[in-house]
Protein backbone atom coordinates (compact mmCIF):
# COMPACT_ATOMS: atom_id res chain seq x y z
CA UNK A 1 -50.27 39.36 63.50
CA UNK A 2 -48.63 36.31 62.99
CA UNK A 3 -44.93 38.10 62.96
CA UNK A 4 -45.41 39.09 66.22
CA UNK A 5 -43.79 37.53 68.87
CA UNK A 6 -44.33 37.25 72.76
CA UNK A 7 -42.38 35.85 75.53
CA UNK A 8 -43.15 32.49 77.15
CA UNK A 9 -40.14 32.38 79.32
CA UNK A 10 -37.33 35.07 81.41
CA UNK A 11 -35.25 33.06 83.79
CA UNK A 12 -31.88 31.09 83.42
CA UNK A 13 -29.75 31.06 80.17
CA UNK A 14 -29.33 26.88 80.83
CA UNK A 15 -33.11 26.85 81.79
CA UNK A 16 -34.14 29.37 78.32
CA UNK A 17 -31.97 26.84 75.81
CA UNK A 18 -33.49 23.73 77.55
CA UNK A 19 -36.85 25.16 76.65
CA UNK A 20 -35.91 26.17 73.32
CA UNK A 21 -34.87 22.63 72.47
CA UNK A 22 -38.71 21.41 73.78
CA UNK A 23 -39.89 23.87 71.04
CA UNK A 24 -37.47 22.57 68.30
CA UNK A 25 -38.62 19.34 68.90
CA UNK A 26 -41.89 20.30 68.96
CA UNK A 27 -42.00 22.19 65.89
CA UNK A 28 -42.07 25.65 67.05
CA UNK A 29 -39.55 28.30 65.79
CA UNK A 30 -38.04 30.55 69.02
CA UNK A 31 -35.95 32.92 69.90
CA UNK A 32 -32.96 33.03 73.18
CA UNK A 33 -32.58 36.49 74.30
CA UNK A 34 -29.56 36.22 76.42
CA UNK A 35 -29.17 39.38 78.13
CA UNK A 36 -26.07 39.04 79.55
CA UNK A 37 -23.96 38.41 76.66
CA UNK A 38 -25.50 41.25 74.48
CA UNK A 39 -24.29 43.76 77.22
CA UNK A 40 -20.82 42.09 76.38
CA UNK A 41 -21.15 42.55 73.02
CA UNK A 42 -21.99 46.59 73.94
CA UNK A 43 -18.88 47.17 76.25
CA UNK A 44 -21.07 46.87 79.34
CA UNK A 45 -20.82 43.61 81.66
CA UNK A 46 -23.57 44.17 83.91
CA UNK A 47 -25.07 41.29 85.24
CA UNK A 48 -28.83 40.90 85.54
CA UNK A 49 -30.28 39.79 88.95
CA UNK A 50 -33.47 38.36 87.87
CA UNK A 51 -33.16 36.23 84.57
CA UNK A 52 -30.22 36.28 82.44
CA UNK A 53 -32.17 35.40 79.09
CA UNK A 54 -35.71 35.15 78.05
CA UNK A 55 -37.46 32.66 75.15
CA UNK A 56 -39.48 34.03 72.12
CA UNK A 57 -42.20 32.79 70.18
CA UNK A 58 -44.34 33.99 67.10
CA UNK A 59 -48.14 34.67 68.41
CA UNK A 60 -49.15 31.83 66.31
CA UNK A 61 -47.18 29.31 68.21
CA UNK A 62 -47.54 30.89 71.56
CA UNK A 63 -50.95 28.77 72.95
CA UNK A 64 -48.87 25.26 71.86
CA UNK A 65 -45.74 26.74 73.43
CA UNK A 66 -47.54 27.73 76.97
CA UNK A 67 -48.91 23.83 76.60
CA UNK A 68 -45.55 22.39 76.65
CA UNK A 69 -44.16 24.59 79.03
CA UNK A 70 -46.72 23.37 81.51
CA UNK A 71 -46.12 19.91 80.58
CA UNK A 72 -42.38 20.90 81.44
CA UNK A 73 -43.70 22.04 85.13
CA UNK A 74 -46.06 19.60 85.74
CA UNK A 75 -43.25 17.10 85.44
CA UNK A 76 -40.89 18.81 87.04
CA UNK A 77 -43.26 18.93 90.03
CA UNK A 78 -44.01 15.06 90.10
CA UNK A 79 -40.07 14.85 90.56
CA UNK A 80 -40.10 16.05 93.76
């Protein structure tokens, strides 16, 4: 279903909205997660260890979004 949505990234907040702006620019609608602020919100301030947000996509836009991110790696990786 097309409403659906899957994760294409759980790491960094700073890391999740430089990702979402890739999509934006790209043309792909997402969603931050940012798991650490919603406990916040619920009178809880636990941190997470691993990943403090995750990035959302609708199914439709998930094979384009997985491109990109690997574009994102692969030039991260000629950078060092």
């Amino acid at each position: 279903m097309d409403n659906e949505i899957k994760r294409v990234y759980s790491g960094s907040l700073i890391n999740a909205e430089y990702i979402g702006g890739v999509l934006a620019n790209n043309g792909i609608q997402f969603l931050i997660r940012n798991f650490q602020e919603e406990g916040l919100c619920a009178g809880w301030a636990a941190g997470t260890i691993k990943g403090d947000a995750s990035v959302y996509v609708f199914n439709k836009d998930y094979d384009r979004a997985m491109l990109l991110l690997d574009e994102i790696n692969a030039v991260d990786l000629e950078g060092e």
